[in-house]
Protein backbone atom coordinates (compact mmCIF):
# COMPACT_ATOMS: atom_id res chain seq x y z
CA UNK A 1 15.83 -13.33 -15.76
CA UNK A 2 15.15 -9.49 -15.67
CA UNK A 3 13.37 -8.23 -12.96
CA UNK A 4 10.15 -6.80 -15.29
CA UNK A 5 10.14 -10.38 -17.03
CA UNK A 6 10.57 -11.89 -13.32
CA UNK A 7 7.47 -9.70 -12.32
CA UNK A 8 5.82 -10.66 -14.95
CA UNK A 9 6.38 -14.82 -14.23
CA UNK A 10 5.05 -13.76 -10.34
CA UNK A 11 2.00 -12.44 -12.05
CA UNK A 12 1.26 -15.14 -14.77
CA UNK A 13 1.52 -17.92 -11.72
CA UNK A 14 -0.05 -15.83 -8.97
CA UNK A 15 -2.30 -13.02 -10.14
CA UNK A 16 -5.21 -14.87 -11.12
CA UNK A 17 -6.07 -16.73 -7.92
CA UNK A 18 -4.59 -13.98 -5.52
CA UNK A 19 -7.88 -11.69 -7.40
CA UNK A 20 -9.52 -14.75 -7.42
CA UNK A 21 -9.26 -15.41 -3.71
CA UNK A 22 -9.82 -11.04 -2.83
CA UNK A 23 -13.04 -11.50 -4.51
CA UNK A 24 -14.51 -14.16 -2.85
CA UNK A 25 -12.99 -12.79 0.98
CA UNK A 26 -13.73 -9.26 0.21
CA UNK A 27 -17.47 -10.07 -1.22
CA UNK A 28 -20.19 -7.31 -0.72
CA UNK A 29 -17.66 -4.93 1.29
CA UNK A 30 -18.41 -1.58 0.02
CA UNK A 31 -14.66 0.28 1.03
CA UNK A 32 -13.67 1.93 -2.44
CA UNK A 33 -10.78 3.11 -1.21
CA UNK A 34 -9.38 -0.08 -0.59
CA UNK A 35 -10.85 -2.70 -3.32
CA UNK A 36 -9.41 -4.73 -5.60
CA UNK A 37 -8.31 -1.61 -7.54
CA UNK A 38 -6.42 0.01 -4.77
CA UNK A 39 -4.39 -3.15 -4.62
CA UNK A 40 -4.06 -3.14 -8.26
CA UNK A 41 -2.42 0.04 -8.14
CA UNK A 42 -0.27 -0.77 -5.08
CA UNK A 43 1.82 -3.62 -6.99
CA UNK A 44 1.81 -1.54 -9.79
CA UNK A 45 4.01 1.29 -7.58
CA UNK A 46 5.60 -2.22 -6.44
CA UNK A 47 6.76 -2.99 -9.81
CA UNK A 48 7.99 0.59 -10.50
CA UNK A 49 9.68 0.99 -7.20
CA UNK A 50 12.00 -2.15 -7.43
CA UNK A 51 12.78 -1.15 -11.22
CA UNK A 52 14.14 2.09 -9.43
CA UNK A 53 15.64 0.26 -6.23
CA UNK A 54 17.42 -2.83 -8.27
CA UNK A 55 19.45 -3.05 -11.14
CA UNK A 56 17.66 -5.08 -14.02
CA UNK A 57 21.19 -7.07 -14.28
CA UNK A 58 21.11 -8.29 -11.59
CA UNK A 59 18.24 -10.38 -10.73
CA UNK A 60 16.55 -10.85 -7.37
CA UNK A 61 15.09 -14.51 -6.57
CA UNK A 62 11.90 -14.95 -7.94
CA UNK A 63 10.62 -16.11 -4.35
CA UNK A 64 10.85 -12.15 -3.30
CA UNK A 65 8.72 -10.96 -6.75
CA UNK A 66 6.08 -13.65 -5.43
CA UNK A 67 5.94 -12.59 -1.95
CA UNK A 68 5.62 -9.11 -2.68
CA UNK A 69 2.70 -9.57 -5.08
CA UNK A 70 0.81 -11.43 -2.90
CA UNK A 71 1.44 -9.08 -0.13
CA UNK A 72 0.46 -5.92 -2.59
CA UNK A 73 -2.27 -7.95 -3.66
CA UNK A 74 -3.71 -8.95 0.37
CA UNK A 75 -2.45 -6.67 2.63
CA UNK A 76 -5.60 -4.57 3.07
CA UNK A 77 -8.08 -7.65 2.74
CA UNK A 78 -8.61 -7.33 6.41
CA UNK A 79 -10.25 -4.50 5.91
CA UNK A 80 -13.37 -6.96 4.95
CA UNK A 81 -13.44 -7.61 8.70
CA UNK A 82 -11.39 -4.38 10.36
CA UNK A 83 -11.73 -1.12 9.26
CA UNK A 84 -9.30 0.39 11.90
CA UNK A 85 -5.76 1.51 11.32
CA UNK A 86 -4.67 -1.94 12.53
CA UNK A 87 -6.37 -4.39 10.18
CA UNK A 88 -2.92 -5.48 9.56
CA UNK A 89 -3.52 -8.46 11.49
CA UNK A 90 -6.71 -9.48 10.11
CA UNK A 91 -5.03 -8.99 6.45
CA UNK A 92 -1.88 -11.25 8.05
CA UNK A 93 -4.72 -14.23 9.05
CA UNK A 94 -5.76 -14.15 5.30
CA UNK A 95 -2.58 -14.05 4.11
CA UNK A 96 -2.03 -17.37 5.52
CA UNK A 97 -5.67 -18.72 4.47
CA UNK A 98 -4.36 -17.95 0.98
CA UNK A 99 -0.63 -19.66 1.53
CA UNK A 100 -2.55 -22.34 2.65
CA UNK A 101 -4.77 -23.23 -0.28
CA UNK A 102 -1.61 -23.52 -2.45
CA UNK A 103 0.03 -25.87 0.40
CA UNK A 104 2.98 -23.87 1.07
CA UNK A 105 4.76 -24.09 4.23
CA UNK A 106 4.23 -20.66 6.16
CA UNK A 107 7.38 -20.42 7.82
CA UNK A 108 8.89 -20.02 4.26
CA UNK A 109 7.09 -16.64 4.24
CA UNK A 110 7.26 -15.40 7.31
CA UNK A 111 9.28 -11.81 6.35
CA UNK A 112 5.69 -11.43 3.76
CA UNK A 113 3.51 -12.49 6.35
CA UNK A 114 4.98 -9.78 9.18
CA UNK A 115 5.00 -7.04 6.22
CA UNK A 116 1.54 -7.37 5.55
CA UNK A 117 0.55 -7.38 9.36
CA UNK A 118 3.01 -3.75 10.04
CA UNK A 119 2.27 -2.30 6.68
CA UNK A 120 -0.58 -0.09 8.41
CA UNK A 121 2.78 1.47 10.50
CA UNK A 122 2.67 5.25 9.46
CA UNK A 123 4.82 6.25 12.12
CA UNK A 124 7.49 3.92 10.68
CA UNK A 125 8.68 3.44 14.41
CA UNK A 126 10.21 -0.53 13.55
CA UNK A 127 12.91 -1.41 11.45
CA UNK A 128 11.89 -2.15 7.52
CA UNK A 129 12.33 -5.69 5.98
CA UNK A 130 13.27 -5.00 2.08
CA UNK A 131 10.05 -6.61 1.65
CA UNK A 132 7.69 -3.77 3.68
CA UNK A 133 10.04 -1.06 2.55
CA UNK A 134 8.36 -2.01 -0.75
CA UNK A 135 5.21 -2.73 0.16
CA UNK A 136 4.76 0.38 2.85
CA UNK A 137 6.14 3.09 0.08
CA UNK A 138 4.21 1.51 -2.48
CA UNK A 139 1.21 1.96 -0.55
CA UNK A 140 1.68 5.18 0.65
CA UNK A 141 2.00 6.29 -3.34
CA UNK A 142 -1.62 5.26 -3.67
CA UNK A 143 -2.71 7.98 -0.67
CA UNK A 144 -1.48 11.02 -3.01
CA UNK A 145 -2.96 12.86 -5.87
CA UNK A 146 -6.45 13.02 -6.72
CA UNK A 147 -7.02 9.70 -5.68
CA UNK A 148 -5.69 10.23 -2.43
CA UNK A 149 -8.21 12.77 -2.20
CA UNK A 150 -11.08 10.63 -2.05
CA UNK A 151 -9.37 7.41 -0.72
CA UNK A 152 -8.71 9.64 2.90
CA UNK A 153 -12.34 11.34 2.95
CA UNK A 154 -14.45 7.77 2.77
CA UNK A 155 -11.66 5.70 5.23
CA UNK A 156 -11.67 8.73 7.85
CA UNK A 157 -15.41 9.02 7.57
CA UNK A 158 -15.98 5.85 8.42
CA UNK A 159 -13.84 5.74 10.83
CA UNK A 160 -15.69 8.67 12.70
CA UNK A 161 -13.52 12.02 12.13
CA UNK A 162 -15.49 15.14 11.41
CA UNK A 163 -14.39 17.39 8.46
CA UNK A 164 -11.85 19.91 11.20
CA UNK A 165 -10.59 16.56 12.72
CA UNK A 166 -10.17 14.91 8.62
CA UNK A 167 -7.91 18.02 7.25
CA UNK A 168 -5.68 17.50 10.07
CA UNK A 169 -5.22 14.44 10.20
CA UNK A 170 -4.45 14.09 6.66
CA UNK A 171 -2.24 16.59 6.28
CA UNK A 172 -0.03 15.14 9.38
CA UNK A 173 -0.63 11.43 7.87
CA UNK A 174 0.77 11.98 4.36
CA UNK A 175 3.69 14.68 5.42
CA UNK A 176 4.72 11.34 7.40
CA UNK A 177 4.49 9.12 4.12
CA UNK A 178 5.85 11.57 1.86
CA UNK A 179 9.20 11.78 4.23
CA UNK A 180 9.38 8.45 4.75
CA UNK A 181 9.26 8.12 0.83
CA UNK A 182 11.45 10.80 0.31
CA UNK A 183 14.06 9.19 3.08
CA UNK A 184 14.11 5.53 1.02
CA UNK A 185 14.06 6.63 -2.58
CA UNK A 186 15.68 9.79 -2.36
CA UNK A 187 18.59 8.77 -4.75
CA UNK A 188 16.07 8.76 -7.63
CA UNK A 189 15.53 12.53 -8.04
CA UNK A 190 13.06 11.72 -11.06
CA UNK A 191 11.26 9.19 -8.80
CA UNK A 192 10.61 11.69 -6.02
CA UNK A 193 9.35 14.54 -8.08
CA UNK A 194 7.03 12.65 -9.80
CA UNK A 195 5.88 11.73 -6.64
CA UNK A 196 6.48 15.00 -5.26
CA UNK A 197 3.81 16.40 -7.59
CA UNK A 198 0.97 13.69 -6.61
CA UNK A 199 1.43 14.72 -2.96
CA UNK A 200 1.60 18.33 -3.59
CA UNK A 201 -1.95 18.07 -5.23
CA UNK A 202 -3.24 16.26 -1.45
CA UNK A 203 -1.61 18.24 0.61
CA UNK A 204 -2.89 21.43 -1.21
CA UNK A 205 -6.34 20.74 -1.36
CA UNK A 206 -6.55 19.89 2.35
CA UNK A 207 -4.91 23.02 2.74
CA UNK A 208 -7.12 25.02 1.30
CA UNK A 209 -10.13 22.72 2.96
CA UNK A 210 -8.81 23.47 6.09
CA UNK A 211 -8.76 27.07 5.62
CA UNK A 212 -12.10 27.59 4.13
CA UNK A 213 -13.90 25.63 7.45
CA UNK A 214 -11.61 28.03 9.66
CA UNK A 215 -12.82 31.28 8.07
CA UNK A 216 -16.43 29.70 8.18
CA UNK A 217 -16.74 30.58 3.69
């Protein structure tokens, strides 16, 4: 099987009651930056990184397209309980909760479960499992662009930072995922500048925000 049609089997078996389950842990958490949709658009990256990273002859098992959904699909559900950069964990505990309900035997997924629980590693200090490789990038696409824009205002609001602290730290946070990006996929020129582009369009405007509360305009 080719890896989009393998993709597409995870999805047909798993996508339904992966949403299914989000919706009902997530409930009336307002976070728009990490929803449903966020995760949406992280296994989408997923999809388009592996196409890059693995050669459609040659297939990988389908047990590694299934993990990595469900971790694309959970991986910030924590979020519903922690809003701090380490709701890892808390996303890892649901994770199970969810392997659990289809009565599969955790230890199988261990190498998912610990993905989902570092993911929130921007300093990309530990080694990378293929799986968080995957899942980390593919999250880290989902910070840039216009999107990005508003997905690092509400989380660093919340999380307290004032607008001098905010342009800061985002401009140190996604430097450190557009390297680490740029480190992993940087035999896929294409890849990178498309990329490239999306992160240009952050880092730019909190540029320019920076500047304009410095000059006091």
């Amino acid at each position: 099987m080719r890896l989009p049609e393998q993709a597409n089997d995870s999805e047909n078996r798993l996508l339904k009651p992966l949403e299914d389950f989000f919706k009902t842990k997530w409930g009336n958490t307002q976070i728009w930056s990490h929803d449903l949709e966020h995760h949406r658009r992280v296994w989408n990256n997923a999809r388009e990184l592996l196409e890059h990273k693995t050669s459609e002859i040659i297939s990988l098992p389908q047990e590694y397209t299934d993990k990595l959904l469900i971790a694309c699909l959970l991986h910030d559900i924590g979020m519903a309980h922690e809003t701090g950069e380490k709701h890892g964990r808390q996303s890892r505990k649901l994770c199970e909760e969810f392997l659990n309900s289809l009565n599969a035997e955790l230890s199988t997924y261990e190498d998912m479960l610990a993905a989902v629980e570092h993911h929130d590693d921007k300093n990309y200090t530990g080694s990378q499992s293929p799986l968080l490789l995957i899942l980390s990038a593919a999250d880290d696409l989902d910070a840039f662009g216009y999107t990005g824009i508003l997905r690092y205002f509400e989380i660093y609001m919340m999380r307290g930072m004032g607008p001098a602290e905010i342009g800061n730290r985002v401009l140190e946070n996604s430097a450190s995922r557009f390297a680490n990006f740029g480190k992993n996929f940087g035999g896929f020129p294409d890849l990178v500048e498309k990329h490239r582009k999306r992160y240009l369009i952050l880092r730019d405007f909190f540029q320019n925000f920076k500047e304009e509360l410095a000059s006091g305009s």
